[in-house]
N, C-alpha and C. Protein backbone atom coordinates (compact mmCIF):
# COMPACT_ATOMS: atom_id res chain seq x y z
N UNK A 1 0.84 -1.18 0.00
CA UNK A 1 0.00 0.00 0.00
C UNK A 1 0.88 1.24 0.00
N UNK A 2 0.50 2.09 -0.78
CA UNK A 2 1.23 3.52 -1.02
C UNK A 2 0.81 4.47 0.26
N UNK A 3 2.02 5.02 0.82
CA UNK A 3 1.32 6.21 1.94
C UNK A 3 1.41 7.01 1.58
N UNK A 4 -0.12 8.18 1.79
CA UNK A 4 0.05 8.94 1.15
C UNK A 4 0.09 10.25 2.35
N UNK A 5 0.16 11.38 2.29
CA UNK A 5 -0.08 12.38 3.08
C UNK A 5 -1.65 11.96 3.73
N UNK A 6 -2.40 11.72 3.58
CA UNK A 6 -3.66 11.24 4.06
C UNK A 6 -3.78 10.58 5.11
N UNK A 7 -2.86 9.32 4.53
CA UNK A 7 -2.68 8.37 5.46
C UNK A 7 -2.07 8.54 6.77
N UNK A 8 -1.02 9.15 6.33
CA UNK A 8 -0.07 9.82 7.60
C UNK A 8 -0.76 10.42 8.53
N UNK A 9 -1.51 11.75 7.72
CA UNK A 9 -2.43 12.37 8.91
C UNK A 9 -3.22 12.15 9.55
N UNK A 10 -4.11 10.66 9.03
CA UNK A 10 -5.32 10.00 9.61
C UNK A 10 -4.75 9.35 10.72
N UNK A 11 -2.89 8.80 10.92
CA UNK A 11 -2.67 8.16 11.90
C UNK A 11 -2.25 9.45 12.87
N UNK A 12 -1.69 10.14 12.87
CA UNK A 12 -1.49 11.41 13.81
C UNK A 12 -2.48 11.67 14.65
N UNK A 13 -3.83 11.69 13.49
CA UNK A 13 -5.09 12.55 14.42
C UNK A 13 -5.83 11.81 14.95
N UNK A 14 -5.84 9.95 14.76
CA UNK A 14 -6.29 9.03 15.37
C UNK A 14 -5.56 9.28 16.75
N UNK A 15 -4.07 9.29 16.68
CA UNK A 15 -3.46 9.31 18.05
C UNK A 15 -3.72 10.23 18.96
N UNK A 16 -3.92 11.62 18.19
CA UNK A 16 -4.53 12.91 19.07
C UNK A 16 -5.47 12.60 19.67
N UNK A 17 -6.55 11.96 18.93
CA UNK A 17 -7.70 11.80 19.58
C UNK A 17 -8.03 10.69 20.29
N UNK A 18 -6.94 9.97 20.89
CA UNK A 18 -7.18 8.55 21.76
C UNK A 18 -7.37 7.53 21.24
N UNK A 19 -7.64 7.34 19.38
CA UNK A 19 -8.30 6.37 19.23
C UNK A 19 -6.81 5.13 18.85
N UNK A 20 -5.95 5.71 18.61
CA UNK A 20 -4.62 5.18 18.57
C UNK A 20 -3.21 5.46 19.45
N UNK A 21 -2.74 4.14 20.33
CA UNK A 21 -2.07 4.43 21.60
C UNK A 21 -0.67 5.09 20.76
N UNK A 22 0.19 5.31 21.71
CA UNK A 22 1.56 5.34 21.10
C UNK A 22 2.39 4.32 20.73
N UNK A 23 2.02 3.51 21.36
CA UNK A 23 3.02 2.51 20.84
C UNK A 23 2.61 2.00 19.79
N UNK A 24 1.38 1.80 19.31
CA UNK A 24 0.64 1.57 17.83
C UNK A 24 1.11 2.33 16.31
N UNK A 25 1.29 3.66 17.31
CA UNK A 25 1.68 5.21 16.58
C UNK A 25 2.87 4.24 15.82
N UNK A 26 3.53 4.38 16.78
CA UNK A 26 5.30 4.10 16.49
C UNK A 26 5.35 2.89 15.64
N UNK A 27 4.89 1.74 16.27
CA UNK A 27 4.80 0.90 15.66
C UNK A 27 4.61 0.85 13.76
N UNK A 28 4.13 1.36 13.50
CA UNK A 28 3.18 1.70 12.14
C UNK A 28 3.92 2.29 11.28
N UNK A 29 4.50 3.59 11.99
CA UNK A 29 5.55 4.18 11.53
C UNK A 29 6.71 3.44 11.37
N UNK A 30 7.10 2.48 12.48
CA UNK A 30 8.80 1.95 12.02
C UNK A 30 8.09 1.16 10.96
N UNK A 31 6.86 0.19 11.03
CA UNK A 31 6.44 -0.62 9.62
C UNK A 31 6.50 0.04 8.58
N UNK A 32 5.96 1.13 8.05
CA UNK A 32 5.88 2.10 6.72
C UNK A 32 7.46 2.31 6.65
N UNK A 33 8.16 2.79 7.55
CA UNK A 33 10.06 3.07 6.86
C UNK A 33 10.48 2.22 6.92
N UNK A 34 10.37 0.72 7.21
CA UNK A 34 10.49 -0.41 6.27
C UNK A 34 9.96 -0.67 5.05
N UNK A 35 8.92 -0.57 4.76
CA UNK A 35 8.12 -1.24 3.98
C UNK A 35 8.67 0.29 2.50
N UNK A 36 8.93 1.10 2.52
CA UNK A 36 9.47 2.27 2.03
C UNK A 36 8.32 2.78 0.84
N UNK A 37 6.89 2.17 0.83
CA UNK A 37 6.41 3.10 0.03
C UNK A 37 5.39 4.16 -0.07
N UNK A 38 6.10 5.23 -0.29
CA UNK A 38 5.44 6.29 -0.12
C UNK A 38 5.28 7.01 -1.19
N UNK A 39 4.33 7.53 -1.30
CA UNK A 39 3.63 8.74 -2.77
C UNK A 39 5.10 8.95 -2.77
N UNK A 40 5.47 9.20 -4.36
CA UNK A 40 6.63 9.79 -5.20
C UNK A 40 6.64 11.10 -4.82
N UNK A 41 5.45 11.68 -5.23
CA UNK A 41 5.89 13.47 -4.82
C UNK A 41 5.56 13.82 -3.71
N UNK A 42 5.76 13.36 -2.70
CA UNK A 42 5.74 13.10 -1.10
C UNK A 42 6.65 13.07 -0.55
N UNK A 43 7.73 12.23 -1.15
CA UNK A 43 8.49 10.95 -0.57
C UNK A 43 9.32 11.50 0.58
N UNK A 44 9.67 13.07 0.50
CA UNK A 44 10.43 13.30 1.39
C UNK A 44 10.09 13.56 2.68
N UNK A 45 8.61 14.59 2.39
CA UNK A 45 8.31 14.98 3.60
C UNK A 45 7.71 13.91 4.72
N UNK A 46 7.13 12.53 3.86
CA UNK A 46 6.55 11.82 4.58
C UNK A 46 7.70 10.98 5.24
N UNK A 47 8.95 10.82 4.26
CA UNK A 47 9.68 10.18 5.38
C UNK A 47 10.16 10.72 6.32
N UNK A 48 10.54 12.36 6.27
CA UNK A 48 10.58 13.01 7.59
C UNK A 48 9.33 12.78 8.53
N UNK A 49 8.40 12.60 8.55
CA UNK A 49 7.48 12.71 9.53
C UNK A 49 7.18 11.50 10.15
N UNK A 50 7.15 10.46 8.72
CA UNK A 50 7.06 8.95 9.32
C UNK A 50 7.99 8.81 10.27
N UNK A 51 9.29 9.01 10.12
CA UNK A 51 10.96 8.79 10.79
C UNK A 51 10.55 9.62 12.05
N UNK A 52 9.96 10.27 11.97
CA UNK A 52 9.96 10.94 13.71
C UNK A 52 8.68 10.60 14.38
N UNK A 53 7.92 10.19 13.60
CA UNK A 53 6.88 9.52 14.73
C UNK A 53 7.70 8.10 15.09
N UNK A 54 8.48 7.35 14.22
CA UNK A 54 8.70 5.78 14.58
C UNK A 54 9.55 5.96 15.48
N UNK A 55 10.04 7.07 16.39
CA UNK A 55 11.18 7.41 17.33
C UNK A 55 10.44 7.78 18.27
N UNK A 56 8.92 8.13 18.44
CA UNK A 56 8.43 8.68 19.46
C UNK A 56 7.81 8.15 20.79
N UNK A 57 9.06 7.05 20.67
CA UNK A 57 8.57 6.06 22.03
C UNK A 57 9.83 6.63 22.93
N UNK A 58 10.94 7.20 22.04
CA UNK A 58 12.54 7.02 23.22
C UNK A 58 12.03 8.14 23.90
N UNK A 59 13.25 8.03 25.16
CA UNK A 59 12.69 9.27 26.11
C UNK A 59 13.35 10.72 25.56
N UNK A 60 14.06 10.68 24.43
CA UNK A 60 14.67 11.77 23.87
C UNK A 60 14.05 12.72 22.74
N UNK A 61 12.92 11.66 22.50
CA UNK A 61 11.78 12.62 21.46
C UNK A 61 10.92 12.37 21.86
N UNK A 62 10.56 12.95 22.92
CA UNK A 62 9.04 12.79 23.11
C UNK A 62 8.06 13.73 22.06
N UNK A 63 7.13 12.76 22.07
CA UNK A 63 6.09 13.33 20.87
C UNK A 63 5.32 14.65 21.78
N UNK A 64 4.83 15.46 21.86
CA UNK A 64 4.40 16.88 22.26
C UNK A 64 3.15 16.96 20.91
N UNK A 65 2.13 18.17 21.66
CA UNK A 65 1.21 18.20 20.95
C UNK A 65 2.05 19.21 19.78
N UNK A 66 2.83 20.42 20.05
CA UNK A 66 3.24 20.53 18.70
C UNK A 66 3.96 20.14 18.10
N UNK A 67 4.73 18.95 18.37
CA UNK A 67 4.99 18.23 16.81
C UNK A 67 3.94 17.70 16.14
N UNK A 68 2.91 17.26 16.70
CA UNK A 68 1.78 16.76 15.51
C UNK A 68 1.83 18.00 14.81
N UNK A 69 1.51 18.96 15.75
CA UNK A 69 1.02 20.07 14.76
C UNK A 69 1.90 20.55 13.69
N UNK A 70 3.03 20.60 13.89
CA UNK A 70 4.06 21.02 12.98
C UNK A 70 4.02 19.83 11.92
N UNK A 71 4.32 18.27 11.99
CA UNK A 71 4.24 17.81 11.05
C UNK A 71 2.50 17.39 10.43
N UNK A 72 1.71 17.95 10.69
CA UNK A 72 0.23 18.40 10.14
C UNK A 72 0.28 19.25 9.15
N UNK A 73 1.05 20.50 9.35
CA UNK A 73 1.21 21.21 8.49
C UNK A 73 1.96 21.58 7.84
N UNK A 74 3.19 20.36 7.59
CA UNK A 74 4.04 19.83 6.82
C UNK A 74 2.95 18.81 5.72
N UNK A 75 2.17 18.10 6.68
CA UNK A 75 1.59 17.30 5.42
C UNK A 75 -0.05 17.75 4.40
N UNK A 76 0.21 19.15 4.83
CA UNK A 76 -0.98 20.16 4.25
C UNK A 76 -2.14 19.97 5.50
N UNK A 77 -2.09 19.74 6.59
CA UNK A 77 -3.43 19.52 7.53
C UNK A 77 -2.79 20.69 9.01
N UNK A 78 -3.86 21.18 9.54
CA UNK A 78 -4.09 21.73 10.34
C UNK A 78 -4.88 21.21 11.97
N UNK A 79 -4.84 21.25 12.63
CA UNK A 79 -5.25 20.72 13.97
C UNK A 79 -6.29 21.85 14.42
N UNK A 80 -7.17 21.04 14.85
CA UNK A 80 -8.25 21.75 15.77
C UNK A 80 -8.79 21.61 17.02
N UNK A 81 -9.18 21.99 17.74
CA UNK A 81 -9.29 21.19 19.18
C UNK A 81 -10.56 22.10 19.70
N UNK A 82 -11.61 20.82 20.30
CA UNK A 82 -12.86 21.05 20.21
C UNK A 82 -12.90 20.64 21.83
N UNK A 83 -13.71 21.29 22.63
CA UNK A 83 -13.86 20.82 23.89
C UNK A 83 -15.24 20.82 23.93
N UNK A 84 -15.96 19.78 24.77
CA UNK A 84 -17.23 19.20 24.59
C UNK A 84 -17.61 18.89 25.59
N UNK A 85 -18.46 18.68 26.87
CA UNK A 85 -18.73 18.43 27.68
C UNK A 85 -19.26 17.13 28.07
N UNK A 86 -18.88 16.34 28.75
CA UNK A 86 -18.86 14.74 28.72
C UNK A 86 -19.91 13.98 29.63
């Protein structure tokens, strides 16, 4: 399967939003920079972003809400944050 910017961001904002743990995150990510295929006119930015989520388990990169955001809008997407009463 080809990753595309889509894909990438659907796993980011799954993770934002609880529905994907971190270690799933990471996981997925070190699978895709193995598996190496990514959209052609992509290829770079997604492997920058893939490559730093598949690191975001060590205690030296911790993932922070703005790196999603920064690599969101590396992959053309923006973050929003909705508070709702439960």
């Amino acid at each position: 399967m080809t990753i595309t910017k889509k894909i990438a961001a659907s796993k980011i904002a799954a993770y934002l939003q609880h529905e994907l743990s971190l270690a799933d995150l990471v996981d997925w990510a070190e699978n895709a920079m193995q598996e190496g295929a990514f959209a052609r006119k992509d290829a770079k930015v997604l492997a920058d972003v893939i490559g730093r989520l598949g690191v975001a388990d060590e205690r030296a990169f911790v993932l922070t809400w703005e790196d999603c955001e920064d690599m969101l809008k590396r992959l053309g997407y923006s973050a929003r944050v909705a508070v709702i009463a439960s």
